[in-house]
N, C-alpha and C. Protein backbone atom coordinates (compact mmCIF):
# COMPACT_ATOMS: atom_id res chain seq x y z
N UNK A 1 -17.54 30.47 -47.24
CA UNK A 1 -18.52 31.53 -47.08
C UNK A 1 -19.35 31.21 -45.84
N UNK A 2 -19.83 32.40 -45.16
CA UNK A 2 -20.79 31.79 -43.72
C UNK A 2 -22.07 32.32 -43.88
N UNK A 3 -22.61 31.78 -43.26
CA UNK A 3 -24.19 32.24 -43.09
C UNK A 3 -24.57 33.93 -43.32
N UNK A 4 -23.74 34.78 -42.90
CA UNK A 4 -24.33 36.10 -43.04
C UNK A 4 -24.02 36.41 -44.18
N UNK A 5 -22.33 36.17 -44.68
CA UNK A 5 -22.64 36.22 -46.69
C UNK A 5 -23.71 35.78 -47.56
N UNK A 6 -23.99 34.57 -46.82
CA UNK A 6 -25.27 33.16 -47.76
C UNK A 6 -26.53 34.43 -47.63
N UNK A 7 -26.40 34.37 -46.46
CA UNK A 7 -27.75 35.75 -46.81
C UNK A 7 -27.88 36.80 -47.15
N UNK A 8 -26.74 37.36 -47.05
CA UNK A 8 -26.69 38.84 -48.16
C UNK A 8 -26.96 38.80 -49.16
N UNK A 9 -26.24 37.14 -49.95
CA UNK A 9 -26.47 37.30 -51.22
C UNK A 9 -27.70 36.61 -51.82
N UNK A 10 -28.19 36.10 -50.81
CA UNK A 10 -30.13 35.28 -51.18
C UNK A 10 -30.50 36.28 -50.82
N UNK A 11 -30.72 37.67 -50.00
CA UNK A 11 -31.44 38.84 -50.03
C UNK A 11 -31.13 39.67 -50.89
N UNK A 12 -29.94 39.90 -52.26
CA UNK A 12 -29.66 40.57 -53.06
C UNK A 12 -30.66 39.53 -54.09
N UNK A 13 -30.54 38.79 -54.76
CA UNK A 13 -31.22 37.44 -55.40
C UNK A 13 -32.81 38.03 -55.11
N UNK A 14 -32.97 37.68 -53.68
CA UNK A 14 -34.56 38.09 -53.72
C UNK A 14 -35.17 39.67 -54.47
N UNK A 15 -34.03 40.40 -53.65
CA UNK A 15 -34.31 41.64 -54.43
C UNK A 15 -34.76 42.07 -56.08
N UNK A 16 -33.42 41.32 -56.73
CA UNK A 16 -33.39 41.18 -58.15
C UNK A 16 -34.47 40.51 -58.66
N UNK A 17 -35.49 39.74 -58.35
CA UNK A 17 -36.83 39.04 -58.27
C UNK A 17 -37.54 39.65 -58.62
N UNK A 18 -37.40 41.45 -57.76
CA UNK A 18 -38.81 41.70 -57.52
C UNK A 18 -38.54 42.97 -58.77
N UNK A 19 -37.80 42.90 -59.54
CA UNK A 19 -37.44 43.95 -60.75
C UNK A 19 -37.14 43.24 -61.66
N UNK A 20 -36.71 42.17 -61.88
CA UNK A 20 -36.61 41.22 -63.16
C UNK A 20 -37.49 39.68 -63.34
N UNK A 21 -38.36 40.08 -63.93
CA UNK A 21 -39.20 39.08 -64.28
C UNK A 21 -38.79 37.60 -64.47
N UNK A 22 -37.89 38.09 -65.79
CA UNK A 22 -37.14 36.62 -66.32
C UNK A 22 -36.25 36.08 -65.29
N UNK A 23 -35.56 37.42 -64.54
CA UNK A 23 -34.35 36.46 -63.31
C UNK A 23 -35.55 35.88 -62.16
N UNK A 24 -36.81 36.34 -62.31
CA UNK A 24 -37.60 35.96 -61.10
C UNK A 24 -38.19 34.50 -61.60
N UNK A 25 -38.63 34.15 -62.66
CA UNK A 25 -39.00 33.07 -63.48
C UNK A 25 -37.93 32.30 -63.35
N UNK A 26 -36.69 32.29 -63.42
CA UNK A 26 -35.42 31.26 -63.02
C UNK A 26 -35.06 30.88 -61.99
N UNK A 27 -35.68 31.91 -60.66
CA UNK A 27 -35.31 31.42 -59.22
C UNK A 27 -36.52 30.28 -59.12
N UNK A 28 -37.81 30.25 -59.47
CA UNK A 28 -38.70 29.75 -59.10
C UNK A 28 -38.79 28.75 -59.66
N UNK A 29 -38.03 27.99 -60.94
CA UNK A 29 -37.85 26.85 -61.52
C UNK A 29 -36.80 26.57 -60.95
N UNK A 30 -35.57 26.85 -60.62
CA UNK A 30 -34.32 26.58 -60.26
C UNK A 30 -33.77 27.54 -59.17
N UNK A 31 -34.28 27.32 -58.06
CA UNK A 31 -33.35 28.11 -57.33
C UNK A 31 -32.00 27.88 -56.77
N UNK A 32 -32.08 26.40 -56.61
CA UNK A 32 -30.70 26.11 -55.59
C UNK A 32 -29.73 26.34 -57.13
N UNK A 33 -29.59 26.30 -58.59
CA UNK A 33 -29.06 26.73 -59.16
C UNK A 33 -28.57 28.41 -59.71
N UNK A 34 -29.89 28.86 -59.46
CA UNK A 34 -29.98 30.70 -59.28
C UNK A 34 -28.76 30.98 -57.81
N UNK A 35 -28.88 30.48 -57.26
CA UNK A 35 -28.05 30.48 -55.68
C UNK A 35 -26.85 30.05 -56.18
N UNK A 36 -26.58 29.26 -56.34
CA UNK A 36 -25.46 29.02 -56.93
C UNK A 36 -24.51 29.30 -57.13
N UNK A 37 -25.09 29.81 -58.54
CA UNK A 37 -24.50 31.02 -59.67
C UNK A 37 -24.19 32.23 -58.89
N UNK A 38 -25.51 32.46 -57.48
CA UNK A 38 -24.84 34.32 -57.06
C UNK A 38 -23.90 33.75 -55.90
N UNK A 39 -23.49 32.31 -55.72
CA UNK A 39 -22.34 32.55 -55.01
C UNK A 39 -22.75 31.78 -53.54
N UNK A 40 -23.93 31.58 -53.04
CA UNK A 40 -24.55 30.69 -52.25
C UNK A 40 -23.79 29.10 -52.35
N UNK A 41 -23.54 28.94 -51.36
CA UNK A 41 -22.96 27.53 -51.01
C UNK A 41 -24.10 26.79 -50.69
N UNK A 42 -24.94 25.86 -51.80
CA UNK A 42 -26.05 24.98 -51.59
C UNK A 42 -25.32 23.59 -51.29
N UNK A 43 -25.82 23.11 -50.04
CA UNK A 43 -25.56 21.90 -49.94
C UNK A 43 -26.02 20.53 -50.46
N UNK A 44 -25.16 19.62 -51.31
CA UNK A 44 -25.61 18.79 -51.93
C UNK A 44 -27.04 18.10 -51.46
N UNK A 45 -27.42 17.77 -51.99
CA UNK A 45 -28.70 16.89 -51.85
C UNK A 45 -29.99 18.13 -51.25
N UNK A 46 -29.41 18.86 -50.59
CA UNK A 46 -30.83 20.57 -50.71
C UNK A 46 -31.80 20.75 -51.20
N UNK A 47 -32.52 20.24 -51.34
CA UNK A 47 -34.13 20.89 -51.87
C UNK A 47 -34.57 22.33 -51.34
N UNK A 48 -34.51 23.39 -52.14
CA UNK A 48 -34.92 24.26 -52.49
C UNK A 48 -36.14 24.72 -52.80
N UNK A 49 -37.55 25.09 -52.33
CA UNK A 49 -38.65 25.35 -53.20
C UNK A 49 -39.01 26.80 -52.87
N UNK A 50 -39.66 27.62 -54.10
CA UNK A 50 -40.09 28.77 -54.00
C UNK A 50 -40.89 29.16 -54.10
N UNK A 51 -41.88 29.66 -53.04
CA UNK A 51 -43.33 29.75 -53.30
C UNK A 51 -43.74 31.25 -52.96
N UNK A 52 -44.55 31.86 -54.18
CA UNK A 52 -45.27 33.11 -54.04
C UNK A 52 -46.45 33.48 -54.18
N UNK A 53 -46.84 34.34 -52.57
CA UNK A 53 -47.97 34.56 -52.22
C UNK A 53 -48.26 35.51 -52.99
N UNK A 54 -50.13 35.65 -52.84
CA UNK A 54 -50.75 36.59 -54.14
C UNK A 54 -52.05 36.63 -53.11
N UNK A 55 -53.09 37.34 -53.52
CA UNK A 55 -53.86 38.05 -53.42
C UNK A 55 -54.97 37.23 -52.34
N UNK A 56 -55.32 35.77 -53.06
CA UNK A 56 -55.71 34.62 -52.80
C UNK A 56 -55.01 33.39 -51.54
N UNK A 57 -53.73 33.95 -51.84
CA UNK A 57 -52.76 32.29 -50.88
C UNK A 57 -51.63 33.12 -50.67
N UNK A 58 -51.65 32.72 -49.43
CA UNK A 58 -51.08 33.04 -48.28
C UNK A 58 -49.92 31.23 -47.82
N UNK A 59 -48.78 31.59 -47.97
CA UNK A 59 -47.57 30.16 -47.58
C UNK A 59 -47.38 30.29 -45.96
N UNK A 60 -47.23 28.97 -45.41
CA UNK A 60 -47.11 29.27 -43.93
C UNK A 60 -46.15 28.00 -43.98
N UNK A 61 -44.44 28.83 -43.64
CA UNK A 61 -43.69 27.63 -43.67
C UNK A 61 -43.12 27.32 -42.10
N UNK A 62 -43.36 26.09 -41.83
CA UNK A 62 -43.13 25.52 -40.44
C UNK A 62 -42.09 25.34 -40.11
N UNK A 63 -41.28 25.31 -39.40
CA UNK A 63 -40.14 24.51 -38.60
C UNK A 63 -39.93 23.25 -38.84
N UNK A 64 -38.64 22.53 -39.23
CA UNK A 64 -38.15 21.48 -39.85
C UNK A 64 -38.35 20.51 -37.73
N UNK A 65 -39.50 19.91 -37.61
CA UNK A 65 -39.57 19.39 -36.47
C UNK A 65 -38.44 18.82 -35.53
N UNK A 66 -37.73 18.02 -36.23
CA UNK A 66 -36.51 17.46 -35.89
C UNK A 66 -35.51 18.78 -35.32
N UNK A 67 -35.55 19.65 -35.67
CA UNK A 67 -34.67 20.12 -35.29
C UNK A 67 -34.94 20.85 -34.33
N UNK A 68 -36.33 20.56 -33.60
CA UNK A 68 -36.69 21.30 -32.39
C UNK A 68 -36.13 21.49 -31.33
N UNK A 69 -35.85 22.64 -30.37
CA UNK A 69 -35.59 22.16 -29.21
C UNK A 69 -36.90 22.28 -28.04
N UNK A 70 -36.56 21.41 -26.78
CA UNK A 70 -37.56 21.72 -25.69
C UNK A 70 -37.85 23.86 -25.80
N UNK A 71 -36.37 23.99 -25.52
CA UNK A 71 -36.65 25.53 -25.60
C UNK A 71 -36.78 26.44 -26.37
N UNK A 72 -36.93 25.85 -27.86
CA UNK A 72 -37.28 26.47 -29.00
C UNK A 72 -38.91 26.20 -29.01
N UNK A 73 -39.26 25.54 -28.51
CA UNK A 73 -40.98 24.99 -28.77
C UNK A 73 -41.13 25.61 -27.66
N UNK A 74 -40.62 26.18 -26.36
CA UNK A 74 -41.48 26.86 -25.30
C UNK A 74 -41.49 28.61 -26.09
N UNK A 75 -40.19 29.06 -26.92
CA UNK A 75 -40.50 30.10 -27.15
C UNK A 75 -41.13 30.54 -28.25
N UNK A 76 -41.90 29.51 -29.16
CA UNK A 76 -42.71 29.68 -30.21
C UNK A 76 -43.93 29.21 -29.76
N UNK A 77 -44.49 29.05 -28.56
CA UNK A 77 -45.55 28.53 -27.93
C UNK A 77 -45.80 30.17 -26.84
N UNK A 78 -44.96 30.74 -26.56
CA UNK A 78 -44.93 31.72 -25.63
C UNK A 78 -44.76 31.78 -24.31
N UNK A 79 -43.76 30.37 -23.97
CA UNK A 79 -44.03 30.40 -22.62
C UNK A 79 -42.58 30.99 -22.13
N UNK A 80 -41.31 31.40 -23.44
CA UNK A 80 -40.26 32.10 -22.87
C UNK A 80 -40.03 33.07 -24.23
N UNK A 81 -39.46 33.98 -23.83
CA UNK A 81 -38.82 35.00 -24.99
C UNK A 81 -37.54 34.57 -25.16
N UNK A 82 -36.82 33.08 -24.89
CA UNK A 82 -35.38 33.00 -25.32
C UNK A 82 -35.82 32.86 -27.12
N UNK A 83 -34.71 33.27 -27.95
CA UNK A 83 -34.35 32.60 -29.39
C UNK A 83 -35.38 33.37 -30.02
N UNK A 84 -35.12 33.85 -31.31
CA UNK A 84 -35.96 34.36 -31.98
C UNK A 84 -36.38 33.87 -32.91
N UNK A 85 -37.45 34.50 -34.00
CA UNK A 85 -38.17 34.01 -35.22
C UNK A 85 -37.21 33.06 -36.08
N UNK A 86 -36.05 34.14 -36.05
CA UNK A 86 -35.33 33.45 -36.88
C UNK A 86 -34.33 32.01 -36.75
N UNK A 87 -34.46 31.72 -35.67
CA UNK A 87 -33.88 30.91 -35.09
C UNK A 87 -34.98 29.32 -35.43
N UNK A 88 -36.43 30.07 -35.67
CA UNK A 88 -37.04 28.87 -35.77
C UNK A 88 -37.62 28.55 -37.38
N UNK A 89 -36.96 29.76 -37.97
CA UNK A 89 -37.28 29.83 -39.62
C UNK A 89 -38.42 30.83 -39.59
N UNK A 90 -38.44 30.86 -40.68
CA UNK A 90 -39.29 31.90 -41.21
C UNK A 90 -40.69 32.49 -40.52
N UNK A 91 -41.12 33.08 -39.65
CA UNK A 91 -42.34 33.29 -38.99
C UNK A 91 -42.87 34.64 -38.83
N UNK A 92 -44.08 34.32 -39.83
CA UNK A 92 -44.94 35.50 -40.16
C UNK A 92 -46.58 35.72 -39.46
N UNK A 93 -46.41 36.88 -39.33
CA UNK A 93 -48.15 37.12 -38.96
C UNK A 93 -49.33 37.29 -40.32
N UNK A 94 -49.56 36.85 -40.49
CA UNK A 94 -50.79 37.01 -41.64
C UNK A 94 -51.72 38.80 -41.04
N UNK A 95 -51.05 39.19 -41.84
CA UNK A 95 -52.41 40.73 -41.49
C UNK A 95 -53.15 41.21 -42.59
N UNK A 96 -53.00 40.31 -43.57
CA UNK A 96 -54.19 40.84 -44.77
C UNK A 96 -53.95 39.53 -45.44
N UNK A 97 -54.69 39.39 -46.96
CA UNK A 97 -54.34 38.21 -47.99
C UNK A 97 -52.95 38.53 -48.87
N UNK A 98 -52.90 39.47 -48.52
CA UNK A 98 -51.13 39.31 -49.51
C UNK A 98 -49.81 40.11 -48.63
N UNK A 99 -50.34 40.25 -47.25
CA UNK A 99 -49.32 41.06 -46.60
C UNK A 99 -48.91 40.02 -45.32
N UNK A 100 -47.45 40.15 -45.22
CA UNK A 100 -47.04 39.42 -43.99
C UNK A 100 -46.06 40.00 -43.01
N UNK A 101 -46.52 40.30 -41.75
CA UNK A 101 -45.47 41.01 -41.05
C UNK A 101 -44.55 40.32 -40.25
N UNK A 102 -43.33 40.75 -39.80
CA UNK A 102 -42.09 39.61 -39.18
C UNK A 102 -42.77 40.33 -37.97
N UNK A 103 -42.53 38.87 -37.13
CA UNK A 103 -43.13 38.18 -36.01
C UNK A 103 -42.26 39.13 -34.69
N UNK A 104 -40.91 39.51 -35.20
CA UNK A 104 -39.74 39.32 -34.24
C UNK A 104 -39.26 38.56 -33.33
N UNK A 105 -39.33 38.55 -31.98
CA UNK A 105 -38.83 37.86 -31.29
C UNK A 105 -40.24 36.61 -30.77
N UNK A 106 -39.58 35.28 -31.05
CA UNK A 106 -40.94 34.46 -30.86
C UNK A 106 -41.77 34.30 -29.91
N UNK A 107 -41.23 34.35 -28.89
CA UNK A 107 -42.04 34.43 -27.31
C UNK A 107 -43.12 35.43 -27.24
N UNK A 108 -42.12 36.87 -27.81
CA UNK A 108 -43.61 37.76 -27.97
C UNK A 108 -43.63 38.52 -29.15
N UNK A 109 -44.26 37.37 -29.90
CA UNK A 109 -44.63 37.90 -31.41
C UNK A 109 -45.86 38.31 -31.89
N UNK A 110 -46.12 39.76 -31.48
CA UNK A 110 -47.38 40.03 -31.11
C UNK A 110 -48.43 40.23 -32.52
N UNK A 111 -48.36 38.86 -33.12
CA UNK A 111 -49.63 38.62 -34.30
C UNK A 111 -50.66 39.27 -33.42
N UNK A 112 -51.66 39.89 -34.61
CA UNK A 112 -53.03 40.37 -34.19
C UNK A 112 -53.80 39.61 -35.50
């Protein structure tokens, strides 16, 4: 399976979250097993964690450092538009306490 299946089916998963309580209560104790099961190829030893924002807290997940490049840190700093958000994981603008908008492209990810 490749990366764009792995994510179809963790964006079907997420979906099912947000309409089933109990399947949403099982991703958040067990996800790399919830993944699993829908067919996600988790790689041994994977740590998995699932965290949901609310009204109060707001998650801000960083870039795994090591895996930086010189030109991944110039375009999440803004000094080039190569590589995008996604390229550096997950990157959101905070525009309220429970709302988060995609950044798009990192160089010019015009958070307000």
């Amino acid at each position: 399976m490749n990366d764009e299946q792995n994510g179809r089916i963790a964006a079907d998963v997420y979906a099912r979250t947000m309409t089933d309580p109990e399947f949403k209560a099982q991703f958040i104790a067990d996800p790399a097993a919830v993944l699993s099961a829908a067919g996600v190829e988790v790689p041994e030893g994977l740590t998995i964690k699932v965290l949901e924002n609310s009204s109060t807290t707001v998650h801000v997940v960083l870039p795994d450092p090591e895996a930086m490049t010189d030109e991944l840190l110039a375009a999440a700093s803004g000094g080039s538009t190569a590589g995008s958000a996604s390229t550096l994981g997950t990157f959101a603008c905070v525009t309220g306490p429970s709302t988060a908008a995609s950044a798009g492209t990192a160089g010019s990810a015009g958070c307000k």
